[in-house]
N, C-alpha and C. Protein backbone atom coordinates (compact mmCIF):
# COMPACT_ATOMS: atom_id res chain seq x y z
N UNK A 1 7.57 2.73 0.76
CA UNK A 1 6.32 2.39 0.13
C UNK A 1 6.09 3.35 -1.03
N UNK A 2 5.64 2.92 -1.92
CA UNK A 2 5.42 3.42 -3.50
C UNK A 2 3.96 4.42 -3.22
N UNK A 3 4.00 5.17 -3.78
CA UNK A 3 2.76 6.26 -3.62
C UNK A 3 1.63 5.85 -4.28
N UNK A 4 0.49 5.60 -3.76
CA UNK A 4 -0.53 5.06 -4.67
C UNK A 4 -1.80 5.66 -4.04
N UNK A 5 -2.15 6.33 -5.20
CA UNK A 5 -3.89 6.93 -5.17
C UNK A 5 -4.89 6.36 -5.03
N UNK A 6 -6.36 6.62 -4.75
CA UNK A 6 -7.66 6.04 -5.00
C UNK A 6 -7.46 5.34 -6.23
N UNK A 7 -7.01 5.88 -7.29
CA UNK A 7 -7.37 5.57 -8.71
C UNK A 7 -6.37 4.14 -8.78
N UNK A 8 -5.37 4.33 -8.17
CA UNK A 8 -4.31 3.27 -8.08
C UNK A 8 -4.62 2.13 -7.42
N UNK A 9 -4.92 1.91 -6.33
CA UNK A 9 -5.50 1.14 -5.71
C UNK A 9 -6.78 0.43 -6.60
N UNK A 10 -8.31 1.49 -7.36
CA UNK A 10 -8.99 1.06 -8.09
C UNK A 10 -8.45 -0.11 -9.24
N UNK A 11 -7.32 0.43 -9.78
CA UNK A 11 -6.71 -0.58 -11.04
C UNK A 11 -6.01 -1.50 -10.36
N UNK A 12 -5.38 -1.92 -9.30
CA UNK A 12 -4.90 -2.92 -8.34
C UNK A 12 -5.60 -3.52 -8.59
N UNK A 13 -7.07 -3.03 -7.85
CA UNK A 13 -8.33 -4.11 -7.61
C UNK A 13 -8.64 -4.79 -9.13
N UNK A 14 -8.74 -4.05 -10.01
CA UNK A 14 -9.49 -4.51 -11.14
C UNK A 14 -8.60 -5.55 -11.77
N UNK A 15 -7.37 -5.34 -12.10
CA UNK A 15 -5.60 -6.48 -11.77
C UNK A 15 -6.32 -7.76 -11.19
N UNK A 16 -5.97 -7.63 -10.04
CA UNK A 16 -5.88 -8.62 -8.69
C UNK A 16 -7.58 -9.48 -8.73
N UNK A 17 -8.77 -9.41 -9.74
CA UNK A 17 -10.18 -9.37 -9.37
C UNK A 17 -10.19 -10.69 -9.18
N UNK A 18 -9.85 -11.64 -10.13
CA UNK A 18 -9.23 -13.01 -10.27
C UNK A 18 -8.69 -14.42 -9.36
N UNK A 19 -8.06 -13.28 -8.54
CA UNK A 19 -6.45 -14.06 -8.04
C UNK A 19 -6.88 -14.52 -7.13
N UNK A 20 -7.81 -13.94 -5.85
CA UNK A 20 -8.08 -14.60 -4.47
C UNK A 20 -7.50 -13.37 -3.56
N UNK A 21 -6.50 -12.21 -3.71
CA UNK A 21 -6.23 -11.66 -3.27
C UNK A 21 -6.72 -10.55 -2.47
N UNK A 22 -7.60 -10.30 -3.14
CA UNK A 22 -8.51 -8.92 -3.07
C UNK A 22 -9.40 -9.48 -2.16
N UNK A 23 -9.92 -10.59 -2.41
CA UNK A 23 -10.46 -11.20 -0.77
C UNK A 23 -10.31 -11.18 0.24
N UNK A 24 -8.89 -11.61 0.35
CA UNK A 24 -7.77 -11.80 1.27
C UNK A 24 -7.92 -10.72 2.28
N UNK A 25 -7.00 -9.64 1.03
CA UNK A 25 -6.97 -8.03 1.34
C UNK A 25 -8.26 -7.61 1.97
N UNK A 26 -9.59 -7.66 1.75
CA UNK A 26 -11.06 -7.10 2.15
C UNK A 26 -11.13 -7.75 3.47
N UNK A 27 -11.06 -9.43 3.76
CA UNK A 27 -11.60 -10.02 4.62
C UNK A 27 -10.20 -8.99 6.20
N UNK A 28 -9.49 -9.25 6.01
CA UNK A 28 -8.14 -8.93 6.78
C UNK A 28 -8.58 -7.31 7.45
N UNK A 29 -8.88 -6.61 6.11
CA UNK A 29 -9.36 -4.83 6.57
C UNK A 29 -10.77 -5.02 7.33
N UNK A 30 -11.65 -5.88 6.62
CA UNK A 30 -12.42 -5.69 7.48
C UNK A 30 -12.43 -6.32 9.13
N UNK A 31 -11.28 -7.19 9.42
CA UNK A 31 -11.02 -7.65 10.37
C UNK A 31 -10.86 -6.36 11.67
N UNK A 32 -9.86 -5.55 10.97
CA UNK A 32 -9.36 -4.24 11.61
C UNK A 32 -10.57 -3.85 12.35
N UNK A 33 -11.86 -3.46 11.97
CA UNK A 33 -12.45 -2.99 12.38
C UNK A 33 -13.45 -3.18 14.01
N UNK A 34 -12.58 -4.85 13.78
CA UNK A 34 -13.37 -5.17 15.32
C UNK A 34 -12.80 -4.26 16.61
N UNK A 35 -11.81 -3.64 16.40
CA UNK A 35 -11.36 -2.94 17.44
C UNK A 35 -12.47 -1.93 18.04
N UNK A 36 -12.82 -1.99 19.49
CA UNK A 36 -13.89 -1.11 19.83
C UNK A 36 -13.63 0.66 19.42
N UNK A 37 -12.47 0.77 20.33
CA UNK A 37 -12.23 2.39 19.83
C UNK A 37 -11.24 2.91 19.50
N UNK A 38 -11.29 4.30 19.61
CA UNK A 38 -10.48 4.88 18.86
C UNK A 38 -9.09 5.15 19.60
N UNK A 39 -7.64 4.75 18.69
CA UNK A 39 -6.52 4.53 19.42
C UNK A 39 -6.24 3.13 19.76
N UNK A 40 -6.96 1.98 19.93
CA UNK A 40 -7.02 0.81 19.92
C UNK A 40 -6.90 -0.54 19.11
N UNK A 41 -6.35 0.32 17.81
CA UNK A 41 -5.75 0.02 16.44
C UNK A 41 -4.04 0.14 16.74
N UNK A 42 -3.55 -1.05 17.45
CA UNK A 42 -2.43 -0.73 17.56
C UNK A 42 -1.19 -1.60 16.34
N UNK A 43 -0.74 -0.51 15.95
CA UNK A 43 -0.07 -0.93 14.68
C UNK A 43 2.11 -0.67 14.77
N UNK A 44 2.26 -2.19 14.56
CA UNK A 44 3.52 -2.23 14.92
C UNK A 44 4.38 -3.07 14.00
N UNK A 45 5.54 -2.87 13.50
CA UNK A 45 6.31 -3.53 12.49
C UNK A 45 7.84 -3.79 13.73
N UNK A 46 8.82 -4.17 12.78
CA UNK A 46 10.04 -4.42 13.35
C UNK A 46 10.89 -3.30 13.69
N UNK A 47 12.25 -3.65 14.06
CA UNK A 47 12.43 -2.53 14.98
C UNK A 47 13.35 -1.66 13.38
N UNK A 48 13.81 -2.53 12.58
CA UNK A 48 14.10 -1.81 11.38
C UNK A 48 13.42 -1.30 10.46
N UNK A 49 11.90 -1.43 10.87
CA UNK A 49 10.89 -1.23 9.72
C UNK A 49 9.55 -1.01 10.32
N UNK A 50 9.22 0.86 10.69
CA UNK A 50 7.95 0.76 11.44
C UNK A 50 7.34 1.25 10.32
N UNK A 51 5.92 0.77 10.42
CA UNK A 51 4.94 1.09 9.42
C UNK A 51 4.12 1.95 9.69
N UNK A 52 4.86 3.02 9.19
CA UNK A 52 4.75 4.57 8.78
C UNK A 52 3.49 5.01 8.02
N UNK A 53 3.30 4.31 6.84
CA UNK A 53 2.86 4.61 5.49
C UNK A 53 1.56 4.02 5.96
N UNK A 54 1.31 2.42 6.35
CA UNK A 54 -0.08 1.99 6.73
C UNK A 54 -0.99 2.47 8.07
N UNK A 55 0.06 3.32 8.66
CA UNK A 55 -0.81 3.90 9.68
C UNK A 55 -1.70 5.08 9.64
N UNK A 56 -0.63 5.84 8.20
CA UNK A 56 -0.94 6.98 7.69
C UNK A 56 -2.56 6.79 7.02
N UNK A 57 -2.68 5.43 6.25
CA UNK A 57 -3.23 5.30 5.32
C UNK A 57 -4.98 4.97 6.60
N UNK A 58 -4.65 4.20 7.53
CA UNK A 58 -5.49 3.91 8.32
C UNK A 58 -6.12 5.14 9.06
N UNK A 59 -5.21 6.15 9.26
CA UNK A 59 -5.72 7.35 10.18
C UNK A 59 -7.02 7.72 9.31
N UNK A 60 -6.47 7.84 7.58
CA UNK A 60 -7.12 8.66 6.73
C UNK A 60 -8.38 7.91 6.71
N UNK A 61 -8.35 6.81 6.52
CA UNK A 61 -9.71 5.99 6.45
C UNK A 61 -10.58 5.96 7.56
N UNK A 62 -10.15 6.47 9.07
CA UNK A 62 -10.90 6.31 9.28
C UNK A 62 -11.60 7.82 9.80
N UNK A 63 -11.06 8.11 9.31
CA UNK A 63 -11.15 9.99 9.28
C UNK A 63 -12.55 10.32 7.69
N UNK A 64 -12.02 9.61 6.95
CA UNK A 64 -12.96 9.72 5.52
C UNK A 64 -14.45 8.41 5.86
N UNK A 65 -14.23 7.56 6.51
CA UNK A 65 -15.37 6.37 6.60
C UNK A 65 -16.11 6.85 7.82
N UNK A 66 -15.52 7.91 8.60
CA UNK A 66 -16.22 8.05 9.61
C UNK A 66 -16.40 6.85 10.83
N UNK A 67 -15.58 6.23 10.72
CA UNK A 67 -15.21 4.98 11.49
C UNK A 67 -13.85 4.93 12.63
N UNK A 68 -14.40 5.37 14.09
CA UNK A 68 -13.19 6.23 14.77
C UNK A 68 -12.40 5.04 15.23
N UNK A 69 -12.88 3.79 15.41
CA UNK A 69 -11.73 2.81 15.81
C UNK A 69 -11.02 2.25 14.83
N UNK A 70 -11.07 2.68 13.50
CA UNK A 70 -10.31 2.67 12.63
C UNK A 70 -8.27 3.68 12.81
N UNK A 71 -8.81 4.34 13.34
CA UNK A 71 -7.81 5.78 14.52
C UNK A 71 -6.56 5.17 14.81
N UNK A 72 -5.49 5.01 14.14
CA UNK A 72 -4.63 3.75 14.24
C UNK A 72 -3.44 4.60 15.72
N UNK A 73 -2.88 3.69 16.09
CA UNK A 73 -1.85 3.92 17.12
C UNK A 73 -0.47 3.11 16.58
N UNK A 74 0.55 4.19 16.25
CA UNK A 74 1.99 3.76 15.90
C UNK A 74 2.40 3.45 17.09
N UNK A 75 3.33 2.09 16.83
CA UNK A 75 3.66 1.30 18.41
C UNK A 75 5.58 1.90 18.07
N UNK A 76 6.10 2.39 18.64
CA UNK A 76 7.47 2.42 18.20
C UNK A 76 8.31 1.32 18.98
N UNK A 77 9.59 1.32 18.48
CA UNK A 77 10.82 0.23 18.90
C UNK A 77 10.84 1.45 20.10
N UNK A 78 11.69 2.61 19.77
CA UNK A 78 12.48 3.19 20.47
C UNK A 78 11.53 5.01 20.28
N UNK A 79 10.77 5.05 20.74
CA UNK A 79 10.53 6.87 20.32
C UNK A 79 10.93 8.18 20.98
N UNK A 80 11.99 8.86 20.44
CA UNK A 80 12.48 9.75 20.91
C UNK A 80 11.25 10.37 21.82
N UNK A 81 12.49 10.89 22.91
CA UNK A 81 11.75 11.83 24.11
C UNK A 81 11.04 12.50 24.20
N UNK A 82 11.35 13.52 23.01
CA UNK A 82 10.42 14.93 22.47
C UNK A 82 10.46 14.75 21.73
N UNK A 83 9.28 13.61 20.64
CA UNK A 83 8.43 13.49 20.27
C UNK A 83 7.40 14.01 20.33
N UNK A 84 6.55 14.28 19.52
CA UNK A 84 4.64 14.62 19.50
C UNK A 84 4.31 13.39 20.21
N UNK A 85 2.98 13.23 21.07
CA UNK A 85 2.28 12.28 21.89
C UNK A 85 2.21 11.06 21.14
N UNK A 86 1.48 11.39 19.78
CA UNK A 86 1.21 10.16 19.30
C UNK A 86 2.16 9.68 18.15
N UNK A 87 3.78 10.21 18.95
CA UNK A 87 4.63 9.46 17.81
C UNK A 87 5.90 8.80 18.96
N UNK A 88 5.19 8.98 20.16
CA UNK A 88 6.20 8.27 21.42
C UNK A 88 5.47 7.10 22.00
N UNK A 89 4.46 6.63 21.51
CA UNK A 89 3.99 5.00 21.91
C UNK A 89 5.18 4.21 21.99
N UNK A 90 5.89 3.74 22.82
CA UNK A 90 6.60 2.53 22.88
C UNK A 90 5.96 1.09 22.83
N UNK A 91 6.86 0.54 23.11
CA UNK A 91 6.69 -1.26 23.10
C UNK A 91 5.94 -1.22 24.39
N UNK A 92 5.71 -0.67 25.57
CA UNK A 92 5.15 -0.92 26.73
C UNK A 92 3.85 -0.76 26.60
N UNK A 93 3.53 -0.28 25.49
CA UNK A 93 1.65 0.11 25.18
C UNK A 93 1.08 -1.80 24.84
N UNK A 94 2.00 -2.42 24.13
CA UNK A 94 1.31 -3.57 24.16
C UNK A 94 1.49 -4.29 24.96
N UNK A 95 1.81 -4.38 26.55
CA UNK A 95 1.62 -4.46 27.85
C UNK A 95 0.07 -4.45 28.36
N UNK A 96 -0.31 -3.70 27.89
CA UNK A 96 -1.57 -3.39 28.65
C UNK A 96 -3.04 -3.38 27.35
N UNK A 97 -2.47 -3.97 26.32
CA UNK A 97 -3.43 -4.70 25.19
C UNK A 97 -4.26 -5.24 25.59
N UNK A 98 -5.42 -5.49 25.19
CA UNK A 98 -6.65 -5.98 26.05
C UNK A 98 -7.54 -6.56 24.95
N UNK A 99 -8.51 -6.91 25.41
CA UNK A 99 -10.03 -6.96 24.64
C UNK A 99 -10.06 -5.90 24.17
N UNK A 100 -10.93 -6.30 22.73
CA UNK A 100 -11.76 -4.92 21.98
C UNK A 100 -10.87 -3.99 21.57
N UNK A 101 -9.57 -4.59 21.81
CA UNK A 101 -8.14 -3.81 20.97
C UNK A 101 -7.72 -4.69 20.10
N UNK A 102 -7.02 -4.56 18.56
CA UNK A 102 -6.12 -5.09 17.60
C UNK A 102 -4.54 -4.44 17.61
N UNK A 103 -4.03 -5.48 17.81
CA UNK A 103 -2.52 -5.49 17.11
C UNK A 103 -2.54 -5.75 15.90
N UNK A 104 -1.71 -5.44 14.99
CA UNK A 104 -2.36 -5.26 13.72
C UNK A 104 -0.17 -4.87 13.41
N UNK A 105 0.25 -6.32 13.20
CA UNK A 105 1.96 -6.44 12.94
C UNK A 105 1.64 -6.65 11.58
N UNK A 106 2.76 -5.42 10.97
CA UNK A 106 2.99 -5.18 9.78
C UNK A 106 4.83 -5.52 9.35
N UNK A 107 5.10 -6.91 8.93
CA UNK A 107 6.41 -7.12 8.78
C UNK A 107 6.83 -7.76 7.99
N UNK A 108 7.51 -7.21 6.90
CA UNK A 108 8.01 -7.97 5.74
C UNK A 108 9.02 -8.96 5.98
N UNK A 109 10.15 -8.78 6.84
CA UNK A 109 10.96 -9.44 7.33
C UNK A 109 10.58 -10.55 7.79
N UNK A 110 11.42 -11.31 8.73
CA UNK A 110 10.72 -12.24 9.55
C UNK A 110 10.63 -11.73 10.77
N UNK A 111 9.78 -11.47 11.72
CA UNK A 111 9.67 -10.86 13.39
C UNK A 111 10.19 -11.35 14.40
N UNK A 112 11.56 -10.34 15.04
CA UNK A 112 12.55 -11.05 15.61
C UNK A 112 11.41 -11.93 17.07
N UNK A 113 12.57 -11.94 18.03
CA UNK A 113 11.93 -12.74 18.90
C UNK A 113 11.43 -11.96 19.92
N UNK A 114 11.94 -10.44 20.26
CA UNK A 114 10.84 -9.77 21.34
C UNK A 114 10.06 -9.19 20.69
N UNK A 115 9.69 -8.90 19.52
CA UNK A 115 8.33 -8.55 18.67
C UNK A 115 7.42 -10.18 18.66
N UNK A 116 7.32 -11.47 18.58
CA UNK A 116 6.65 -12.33 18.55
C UNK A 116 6.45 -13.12 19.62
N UNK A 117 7.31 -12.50 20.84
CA UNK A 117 7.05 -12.35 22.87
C UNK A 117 5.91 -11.26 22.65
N UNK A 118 6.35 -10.21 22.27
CA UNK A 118 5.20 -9.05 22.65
C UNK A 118 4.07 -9.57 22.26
N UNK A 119 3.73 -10.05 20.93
CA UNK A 119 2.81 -10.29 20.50
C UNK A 119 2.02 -11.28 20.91
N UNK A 120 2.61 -12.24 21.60
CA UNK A 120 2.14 -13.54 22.08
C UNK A 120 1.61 -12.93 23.67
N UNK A 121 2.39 -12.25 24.09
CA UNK A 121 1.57 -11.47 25.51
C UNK A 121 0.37 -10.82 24.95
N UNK A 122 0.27 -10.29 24.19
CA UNK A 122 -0.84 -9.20 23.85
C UNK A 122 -2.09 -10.16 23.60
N UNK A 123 -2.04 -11.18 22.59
CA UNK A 123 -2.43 -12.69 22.45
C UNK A 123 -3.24 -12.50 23.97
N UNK A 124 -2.03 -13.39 24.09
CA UNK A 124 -3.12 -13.78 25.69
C UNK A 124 -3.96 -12.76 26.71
N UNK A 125 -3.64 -11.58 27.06
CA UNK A 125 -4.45 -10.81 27.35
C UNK A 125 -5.78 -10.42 26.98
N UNK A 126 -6.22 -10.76 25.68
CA UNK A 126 -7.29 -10.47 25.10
C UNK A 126 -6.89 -9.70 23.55
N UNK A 127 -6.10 -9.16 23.11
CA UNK A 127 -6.32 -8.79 22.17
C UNK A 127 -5.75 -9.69 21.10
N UNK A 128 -7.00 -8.89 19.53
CA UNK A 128 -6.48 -9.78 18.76
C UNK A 128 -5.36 -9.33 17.58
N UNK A 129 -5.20 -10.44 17.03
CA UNK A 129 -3.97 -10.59 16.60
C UNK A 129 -3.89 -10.71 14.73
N UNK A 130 -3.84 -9.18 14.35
CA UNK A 130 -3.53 -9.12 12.87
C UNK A 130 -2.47 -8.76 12.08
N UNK A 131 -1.90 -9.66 10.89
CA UNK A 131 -1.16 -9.63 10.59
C UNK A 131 -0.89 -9.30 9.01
N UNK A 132 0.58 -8.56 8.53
CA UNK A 132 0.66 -8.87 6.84
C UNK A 132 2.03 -8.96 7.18
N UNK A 133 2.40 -9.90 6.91
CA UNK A 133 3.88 -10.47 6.72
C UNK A 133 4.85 -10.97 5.32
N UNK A 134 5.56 -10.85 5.16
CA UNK A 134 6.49 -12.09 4.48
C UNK A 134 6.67 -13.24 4.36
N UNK A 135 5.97 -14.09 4.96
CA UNK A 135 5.81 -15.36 4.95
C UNK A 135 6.58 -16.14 6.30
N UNK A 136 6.21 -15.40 7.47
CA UNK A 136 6.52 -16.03 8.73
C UNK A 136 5.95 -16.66 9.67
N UNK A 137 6.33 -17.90 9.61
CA UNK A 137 5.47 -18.67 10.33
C UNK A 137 5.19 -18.73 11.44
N UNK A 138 6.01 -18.38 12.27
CA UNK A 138 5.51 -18.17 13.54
C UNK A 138 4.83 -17.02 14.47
N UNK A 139 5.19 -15.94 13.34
CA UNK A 139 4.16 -14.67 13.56
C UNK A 139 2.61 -14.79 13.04
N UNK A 140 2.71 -15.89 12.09
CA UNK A 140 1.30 -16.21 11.68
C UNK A 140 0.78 -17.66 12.91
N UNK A 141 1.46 -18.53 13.33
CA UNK A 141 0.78 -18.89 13.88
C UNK A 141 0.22 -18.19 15.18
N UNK A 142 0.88 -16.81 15.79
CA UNK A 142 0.64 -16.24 17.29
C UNK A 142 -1.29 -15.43 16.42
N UNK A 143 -1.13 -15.38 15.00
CA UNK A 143 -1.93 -14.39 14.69
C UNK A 143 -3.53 -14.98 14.14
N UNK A 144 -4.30 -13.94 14.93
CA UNK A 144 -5.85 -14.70 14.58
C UNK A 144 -6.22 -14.92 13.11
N UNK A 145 -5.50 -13.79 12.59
CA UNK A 145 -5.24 -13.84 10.85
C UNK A 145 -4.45 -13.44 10.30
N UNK A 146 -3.88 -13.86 9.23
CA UNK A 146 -2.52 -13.01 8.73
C UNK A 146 -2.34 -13.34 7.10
N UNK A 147 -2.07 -12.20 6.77
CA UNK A 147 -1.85 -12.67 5.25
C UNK A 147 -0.49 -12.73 4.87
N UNK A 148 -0.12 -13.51 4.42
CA UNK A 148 1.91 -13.77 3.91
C UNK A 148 1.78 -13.74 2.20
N UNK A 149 2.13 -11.92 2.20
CA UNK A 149 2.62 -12.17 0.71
C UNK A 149 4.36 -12.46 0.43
N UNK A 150 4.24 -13.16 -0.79
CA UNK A 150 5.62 -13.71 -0.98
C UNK A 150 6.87 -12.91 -1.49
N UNK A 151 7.54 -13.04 -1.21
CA UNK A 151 8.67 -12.25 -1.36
C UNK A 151 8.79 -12.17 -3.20
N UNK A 152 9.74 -11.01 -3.65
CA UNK A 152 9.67 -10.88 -5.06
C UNK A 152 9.45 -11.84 -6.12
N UNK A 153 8.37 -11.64 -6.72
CA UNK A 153 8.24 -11.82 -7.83
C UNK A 153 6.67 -12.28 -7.64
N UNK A 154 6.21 -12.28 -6.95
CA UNK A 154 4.66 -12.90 -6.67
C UNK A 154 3.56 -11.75 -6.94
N UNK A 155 2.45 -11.80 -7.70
CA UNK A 155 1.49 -10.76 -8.53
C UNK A 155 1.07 -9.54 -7.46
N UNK A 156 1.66 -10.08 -6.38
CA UNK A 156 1.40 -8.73 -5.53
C UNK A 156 2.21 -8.46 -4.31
N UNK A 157 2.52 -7.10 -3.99
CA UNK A 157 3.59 -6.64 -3.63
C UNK A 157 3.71 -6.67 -2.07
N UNK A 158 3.87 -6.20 -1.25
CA UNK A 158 3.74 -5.79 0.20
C UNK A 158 3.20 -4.57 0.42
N UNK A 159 3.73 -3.70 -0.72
CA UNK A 159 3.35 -2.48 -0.46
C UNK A 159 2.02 -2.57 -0.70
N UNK A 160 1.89 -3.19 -1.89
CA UNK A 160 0.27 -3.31 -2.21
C UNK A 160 -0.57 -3.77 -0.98
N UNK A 161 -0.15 -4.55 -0.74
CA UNK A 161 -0.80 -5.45 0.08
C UNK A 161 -1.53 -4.56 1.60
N UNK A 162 -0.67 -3.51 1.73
CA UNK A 162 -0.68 -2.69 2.63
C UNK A 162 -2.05 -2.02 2.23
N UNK A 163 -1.90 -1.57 1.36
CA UNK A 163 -2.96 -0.16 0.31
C UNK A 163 -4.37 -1.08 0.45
N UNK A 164 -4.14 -2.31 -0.17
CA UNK A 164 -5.52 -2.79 -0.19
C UNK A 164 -5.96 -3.33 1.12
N UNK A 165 -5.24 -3.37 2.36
CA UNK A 165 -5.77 -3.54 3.41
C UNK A 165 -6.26 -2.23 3.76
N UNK A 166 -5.91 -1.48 3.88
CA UNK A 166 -6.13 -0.43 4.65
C UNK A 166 -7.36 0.53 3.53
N UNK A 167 -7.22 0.31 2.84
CA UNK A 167 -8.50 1.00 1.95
C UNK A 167 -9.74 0.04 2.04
N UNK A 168 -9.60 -1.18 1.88
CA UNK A 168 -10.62 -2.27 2.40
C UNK A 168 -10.93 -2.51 4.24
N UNK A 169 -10.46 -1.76 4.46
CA UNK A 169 -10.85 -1.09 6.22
C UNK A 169 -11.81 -0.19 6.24
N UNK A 170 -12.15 0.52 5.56
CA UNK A 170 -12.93 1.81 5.51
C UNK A 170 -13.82 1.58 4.56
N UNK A 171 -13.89 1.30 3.23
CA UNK A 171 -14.76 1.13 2.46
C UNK A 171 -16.14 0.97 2.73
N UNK A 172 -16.39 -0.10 3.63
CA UNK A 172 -18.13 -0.57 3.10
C UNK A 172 -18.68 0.34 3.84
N UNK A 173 -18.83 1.23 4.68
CA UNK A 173 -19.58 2.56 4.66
C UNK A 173 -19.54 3.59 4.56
N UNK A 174 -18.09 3.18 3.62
CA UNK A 174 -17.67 4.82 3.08
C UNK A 174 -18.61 5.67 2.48
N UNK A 175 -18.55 6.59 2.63
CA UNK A 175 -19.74 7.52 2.07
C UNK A 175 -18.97 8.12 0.81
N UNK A 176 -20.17 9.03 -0.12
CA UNK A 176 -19.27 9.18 -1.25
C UNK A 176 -18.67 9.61 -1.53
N UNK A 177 -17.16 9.89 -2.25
CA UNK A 177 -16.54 10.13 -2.41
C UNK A 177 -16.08 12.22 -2.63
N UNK A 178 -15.40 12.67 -2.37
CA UNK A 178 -15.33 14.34 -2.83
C UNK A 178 -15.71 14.83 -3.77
N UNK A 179 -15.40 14.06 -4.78
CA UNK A 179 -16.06 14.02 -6.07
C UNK A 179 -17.69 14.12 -6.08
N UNK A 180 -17.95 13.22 -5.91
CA UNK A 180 -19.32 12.93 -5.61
C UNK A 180 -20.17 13.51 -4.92
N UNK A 181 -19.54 13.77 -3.86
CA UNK A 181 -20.30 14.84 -2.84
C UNK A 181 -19.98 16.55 -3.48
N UNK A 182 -18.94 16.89 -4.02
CA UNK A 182 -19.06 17.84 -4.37
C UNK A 182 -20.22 17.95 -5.24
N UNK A 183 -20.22 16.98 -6.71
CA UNK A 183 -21.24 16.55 -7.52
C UNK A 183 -22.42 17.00 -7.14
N UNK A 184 -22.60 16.04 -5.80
CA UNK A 184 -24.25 16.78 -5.11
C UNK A 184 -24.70 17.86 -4.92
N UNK A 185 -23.57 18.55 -4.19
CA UNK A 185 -23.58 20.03 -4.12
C UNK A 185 -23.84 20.56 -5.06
N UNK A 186 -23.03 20.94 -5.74
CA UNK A 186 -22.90 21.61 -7.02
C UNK A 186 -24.43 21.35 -7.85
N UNK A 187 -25.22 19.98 -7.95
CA UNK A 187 -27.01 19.92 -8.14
C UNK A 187 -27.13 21.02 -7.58
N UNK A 188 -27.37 20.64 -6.09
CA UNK A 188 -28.44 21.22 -5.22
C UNK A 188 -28.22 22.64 -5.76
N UNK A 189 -27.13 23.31 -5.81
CA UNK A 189 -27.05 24.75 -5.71
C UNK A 189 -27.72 25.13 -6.66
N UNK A 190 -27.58 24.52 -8.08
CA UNK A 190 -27.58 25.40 -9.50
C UNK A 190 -28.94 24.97 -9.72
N UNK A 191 -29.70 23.86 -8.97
CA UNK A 191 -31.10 23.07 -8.84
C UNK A 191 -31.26 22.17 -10.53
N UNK A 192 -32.25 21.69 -10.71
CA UNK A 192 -32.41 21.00 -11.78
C UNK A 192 -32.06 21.54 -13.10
N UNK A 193 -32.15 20.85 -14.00
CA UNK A 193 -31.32 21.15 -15.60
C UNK A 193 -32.50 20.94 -16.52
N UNK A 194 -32.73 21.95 -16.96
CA UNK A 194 -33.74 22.33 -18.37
C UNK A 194 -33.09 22.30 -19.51
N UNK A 195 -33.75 21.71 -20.15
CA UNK A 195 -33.07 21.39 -21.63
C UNK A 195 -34.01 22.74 -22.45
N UNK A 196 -33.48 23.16 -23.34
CA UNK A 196 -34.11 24.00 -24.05
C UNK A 196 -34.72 23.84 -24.75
């Protein structure tokens, strides 16, 4: 995944204002959020491609929005033994998927067949079912929503697609920004401004 800033993401949006995308992207993040708590954001790609980068991006959001079931959980194929806790989630965590939890499959590929078993168990147990794919149909039909961006050459990327989900997860009560809040600070301290 390509490195992309606040500011980057901002010019995405302003790009994309047009297209239907940015909708897409908003309605999908804000989907994320139905998950009751925190850790219950369970986020899982293929077994050649775990999504590293959008989990990263989800922790942060919901660390900056103040929104703890935002708190994502990496689902691994295979996670070494001695591993850190929250980098040995296996496939057996979506076993016991429930209500008031999201799966939340991140797969450019198409999703072999025990990733779209898992998912279809998790399905029926109660939890729901979010998706950004490549254009697979049968991972979109197991999924309560899913967005399929198209493979190269289409106005927006996967990676993107990632960024503006996961920044459109956190947003609408994001508070203001470092900038901004520093901004405030920095008033309060020096107090009001006299012109001479």
């Amino acid at each position: 995944m390509t490195f992309m800033d606040a500011a980057s993401v901002n010019l995405l949006r302003e790009v994309l204002a047009s297209s239907g995308w940015l909708e897409r992207t908003r309605e999908l993040g804000l989907a994320l959020r139905a998950t009751r708590s925190p850790g219950g954001l369970l986020v899982v790609g293929t077994p050649e491609d775990e999504p590293w980068h959008v989990t990263a991006h989800l922790a942060d959001e919901a660390r900056l929005s103040g929104l703890a079931q935002l708190s994502p959980t990496l689902v691994r194929w295979a996670p070494p033994p001695g591993a850190p806790p929250h980098l040995r989630v296996g496939m057996d965590r979506l076993r016991s998927a429930g209500r008031g939890e999201t799966l939340f499959v991140v797969a450019e590929q198409r999703a072999p067949v025990p990733l779209l078993e898992r998912v279809d168990d998790a399905r029926r147990t109660g939890a729901t079912i979010l998706a950004v794919d490549g254009g697979d149909p049968e991972l979109e039909s197991l999924a309560h929503d899913a967005i399929a961006v198209p493979p190269e050459g289409g106005v927006l990327s996967f990676d993107a697609a990632q960024h503006l989900v996961s920044s459109a997860a956190g947003e609408v009560r994001r508070q203001a920004g470092l900038r901004e809040r520093l901004a405030l600070l920095a008033d309060r301290i020096t107090g009001p401004r006299v012109s001479d």
